[in-house]
C-alpha atoms as a PDB file:
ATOM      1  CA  UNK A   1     -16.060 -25.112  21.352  1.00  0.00           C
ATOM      2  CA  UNK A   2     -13.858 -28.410  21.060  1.00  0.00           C
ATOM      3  CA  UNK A   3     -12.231 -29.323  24.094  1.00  0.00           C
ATOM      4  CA  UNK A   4     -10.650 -32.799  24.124  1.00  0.00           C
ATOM      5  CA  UNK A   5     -11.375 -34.007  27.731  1.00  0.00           C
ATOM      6  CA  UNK A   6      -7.634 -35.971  27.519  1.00  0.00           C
ATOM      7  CA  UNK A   7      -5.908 -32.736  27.191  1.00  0.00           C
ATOM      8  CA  UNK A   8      -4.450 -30.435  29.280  1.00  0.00           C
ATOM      9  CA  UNK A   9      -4.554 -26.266  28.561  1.00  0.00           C
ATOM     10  CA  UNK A  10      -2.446 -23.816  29.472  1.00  0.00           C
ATOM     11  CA  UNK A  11      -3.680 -19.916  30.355  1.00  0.00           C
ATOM     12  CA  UNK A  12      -1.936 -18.948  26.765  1.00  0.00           C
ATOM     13  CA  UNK A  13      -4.764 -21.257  25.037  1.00  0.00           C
ATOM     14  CA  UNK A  14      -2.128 -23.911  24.401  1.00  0.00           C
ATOM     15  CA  UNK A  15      -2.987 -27.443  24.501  1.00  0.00           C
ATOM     16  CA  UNK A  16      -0.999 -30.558  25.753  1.00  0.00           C
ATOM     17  CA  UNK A  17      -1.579 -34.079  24.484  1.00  0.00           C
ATOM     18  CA  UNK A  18       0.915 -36.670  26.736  1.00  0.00           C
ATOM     19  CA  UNK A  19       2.600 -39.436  24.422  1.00  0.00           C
ATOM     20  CA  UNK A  20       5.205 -41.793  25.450  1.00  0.00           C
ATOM     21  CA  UNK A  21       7.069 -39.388  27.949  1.00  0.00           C
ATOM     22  CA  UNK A  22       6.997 -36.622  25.083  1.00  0.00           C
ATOM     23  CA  UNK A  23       4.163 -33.843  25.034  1.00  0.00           C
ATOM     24  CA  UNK A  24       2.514 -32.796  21.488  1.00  0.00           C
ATOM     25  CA  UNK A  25       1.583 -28.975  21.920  1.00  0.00           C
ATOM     26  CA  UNK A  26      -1.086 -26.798  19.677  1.00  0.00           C
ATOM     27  CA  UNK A  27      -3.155 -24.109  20.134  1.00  0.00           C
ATOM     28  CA  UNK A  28      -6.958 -24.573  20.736  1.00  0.00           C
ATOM     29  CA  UNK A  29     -10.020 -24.203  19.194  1.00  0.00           C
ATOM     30  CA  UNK A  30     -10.953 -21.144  21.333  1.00  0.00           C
ATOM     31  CA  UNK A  31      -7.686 -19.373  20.468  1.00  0.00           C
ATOM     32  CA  UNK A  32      -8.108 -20.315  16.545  1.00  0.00           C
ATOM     33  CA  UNK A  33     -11.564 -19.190  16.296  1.00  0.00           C
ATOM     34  CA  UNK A  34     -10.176 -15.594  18.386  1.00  0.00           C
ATOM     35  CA  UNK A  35      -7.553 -15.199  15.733  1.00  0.00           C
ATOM     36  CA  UNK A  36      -9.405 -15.633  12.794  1.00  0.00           C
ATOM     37  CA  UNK A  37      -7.862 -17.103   9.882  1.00  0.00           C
ATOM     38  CA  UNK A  38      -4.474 -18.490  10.209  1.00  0.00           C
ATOM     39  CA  UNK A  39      -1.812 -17.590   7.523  1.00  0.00           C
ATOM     40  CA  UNK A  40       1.479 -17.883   8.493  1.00  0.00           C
ATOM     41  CA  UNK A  41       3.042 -20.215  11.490  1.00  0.00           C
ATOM     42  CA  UNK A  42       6.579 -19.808  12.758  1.00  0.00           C
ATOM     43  CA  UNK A  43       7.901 -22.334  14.867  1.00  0.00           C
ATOM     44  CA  UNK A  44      11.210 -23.369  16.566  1.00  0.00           C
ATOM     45  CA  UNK A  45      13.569 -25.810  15.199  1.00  0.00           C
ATOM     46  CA  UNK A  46      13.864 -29.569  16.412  1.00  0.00           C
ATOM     47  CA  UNK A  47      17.016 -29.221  19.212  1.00  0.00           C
ATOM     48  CA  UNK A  48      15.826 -25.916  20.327  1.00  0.00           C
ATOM     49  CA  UNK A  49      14.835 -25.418  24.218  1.00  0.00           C
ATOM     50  CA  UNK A  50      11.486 -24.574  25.141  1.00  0.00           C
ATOM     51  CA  UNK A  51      11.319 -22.573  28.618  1.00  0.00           C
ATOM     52  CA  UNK A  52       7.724 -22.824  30.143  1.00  0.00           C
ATOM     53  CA  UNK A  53       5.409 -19.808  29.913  1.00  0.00           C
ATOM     54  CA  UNK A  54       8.176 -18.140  26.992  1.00  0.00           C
ATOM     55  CA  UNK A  55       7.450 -17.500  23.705  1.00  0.00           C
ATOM     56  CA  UNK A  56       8.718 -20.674  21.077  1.00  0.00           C
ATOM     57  CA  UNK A  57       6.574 -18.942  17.731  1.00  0.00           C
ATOM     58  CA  UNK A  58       3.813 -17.306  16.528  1.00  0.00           C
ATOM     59  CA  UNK A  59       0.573 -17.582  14.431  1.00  0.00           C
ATOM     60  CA  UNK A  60      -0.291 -15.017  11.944  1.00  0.00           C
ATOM     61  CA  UNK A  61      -3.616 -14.637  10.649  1.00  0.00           C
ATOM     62  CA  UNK A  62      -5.706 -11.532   9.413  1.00  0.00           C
ATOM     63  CA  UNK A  63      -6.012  -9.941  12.125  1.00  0.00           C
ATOM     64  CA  UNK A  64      -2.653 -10.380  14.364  1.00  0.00           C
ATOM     65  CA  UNK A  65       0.487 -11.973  15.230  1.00  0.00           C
ATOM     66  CA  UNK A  66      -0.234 -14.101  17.894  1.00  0.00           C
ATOM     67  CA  UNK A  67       2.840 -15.221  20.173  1.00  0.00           C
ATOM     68  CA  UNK A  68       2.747 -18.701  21.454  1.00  0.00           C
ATOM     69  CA  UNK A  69       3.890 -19.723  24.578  1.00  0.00           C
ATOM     70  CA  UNK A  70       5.579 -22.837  26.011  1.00  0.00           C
ATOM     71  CA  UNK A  71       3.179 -24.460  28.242  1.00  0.00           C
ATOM     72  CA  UNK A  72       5.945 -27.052  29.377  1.00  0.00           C
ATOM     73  CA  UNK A  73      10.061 -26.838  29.194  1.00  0.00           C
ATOM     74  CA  UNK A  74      11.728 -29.110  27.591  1.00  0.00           C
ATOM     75  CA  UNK A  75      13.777 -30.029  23.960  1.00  0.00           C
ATOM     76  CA  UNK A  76      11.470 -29.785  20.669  1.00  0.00           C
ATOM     77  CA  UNK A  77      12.253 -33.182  19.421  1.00  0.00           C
ATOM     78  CA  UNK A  78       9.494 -32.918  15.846  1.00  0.00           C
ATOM     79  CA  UNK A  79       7.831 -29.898  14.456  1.00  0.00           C
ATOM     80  CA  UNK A  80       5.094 -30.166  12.112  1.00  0.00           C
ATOM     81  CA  UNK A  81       6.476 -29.153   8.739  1.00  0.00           C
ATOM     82  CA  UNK A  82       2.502 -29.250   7.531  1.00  0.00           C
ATOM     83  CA  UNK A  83       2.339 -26.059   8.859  1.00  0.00           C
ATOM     84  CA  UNK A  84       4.324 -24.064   6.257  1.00  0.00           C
ATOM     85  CA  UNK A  85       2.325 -25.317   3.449  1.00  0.00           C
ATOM     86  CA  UNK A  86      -1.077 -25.475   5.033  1.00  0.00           C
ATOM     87  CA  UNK A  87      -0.981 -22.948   7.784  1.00  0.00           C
ATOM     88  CA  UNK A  88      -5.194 -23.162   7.481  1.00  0.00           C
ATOM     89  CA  UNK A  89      -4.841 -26.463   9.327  1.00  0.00           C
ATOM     90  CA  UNK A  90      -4.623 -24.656  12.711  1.00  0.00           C
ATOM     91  CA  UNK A  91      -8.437 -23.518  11.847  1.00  0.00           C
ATOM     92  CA  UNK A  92      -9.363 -26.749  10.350  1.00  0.00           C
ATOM     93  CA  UNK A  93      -8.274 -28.871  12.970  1.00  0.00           C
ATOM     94  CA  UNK A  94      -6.399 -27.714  15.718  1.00  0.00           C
ATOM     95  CA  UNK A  95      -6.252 -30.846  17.378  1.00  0.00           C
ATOM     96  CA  UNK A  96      -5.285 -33.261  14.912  1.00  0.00           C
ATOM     97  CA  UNK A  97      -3.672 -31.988  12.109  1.00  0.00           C
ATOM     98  CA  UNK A  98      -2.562 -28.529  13.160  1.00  0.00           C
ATOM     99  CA  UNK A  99      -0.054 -30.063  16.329  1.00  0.00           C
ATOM    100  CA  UNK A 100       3.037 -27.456  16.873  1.00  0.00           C
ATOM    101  CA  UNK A 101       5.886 -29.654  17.998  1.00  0.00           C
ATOM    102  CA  UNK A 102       6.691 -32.499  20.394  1.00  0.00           C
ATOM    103  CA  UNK A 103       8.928 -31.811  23.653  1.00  0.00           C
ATOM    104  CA  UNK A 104      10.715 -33.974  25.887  1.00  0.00           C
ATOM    105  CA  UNK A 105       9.457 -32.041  28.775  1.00  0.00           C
ATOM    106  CA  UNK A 106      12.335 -31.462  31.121  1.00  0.00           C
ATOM    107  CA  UNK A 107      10.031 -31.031  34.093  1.00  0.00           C
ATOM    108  CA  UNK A 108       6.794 -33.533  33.841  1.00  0.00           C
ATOM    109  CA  UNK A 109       5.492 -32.370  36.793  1.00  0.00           C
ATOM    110  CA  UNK A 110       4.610 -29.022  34.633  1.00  0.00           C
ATOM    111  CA  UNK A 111       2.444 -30.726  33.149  1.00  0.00           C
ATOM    112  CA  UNK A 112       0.092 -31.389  35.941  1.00  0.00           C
ATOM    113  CA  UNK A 113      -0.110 -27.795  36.641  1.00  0.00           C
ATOM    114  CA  UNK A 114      -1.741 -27.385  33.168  1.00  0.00           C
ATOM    115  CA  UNK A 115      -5.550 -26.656  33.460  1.00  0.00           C
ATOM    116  CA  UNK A 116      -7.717 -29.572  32.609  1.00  0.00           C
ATOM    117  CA  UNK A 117     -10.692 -29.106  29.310  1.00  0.00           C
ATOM    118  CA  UNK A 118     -13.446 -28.191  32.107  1.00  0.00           C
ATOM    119  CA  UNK A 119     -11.058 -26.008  33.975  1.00  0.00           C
ATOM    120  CA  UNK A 120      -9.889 -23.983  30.551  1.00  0.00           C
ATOM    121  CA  UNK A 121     -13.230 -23.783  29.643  1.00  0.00           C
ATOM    122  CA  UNK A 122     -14.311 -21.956  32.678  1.00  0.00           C
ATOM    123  CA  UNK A 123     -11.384 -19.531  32.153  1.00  0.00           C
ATOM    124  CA  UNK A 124     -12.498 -18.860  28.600  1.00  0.00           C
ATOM    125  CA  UNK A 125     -15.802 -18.192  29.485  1.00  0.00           C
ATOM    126  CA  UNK A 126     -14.756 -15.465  31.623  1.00  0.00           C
ATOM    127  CA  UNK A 127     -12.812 -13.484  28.381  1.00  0.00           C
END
């Protein structure tokens, strides 16, 4: 399993990359290679509020809609447009290419309550 040691996780299988006072947000390897392949990914529009631990979207694959869930509040300031022509990215490379959106977190100190890569990787062991 890829776990990027910069990143933080949240207990949904999110992941947080910190840029500039904004906060990039995808899902991780674990939860890509649990869902299978991804078809379909709905996500929220730039302006909309994110509220942490609420659902912003969902990933579709074979086997399930999949919710995703804000690991931080804040405004979604870019989504990744990518996503509606290649949804496969998300399996391909969840960590580069397959990014969500970027938030202006209203609350940074959320993010420090985020797990860190050895942390989530504990957790996941236990599913």
């Amino acid at each position: 399993m890829n776990l990027p040691k910069e990143l933080r996780y949240s207990e949904e299988h999110e992941w947080v990359k910190q840029e500039d006072g904004k906060v990039r947000i995808g899902i991780t390897d674990f939860a890509q290679s649990e869902l299978g392949d991804i078809v379909f990914v709905e996500l929220p529009s730039v302006g909309d509020t994110l509220t942490a631990d609420e659902p912003f979207g969902s990933v579709e694959s074979v086997k399930t809609v999949s919710e995703l869930y804000a690991p931080v509040s804040g405004t979604v300031v870019e989504i990744n447009e990518e996503l509606d022509d290649s949804p496969e990215f998300v399996n391909e490379s969840p960590y580069e290419k397959a990014w969500m959106v970027v938030v202006e977190p209203s609350d940074a100190a959320q993010i420090d309550g985020l797990m860190t890569a050895e942390q989530y990787e504990e957790m996941t062991k236990e599913d």
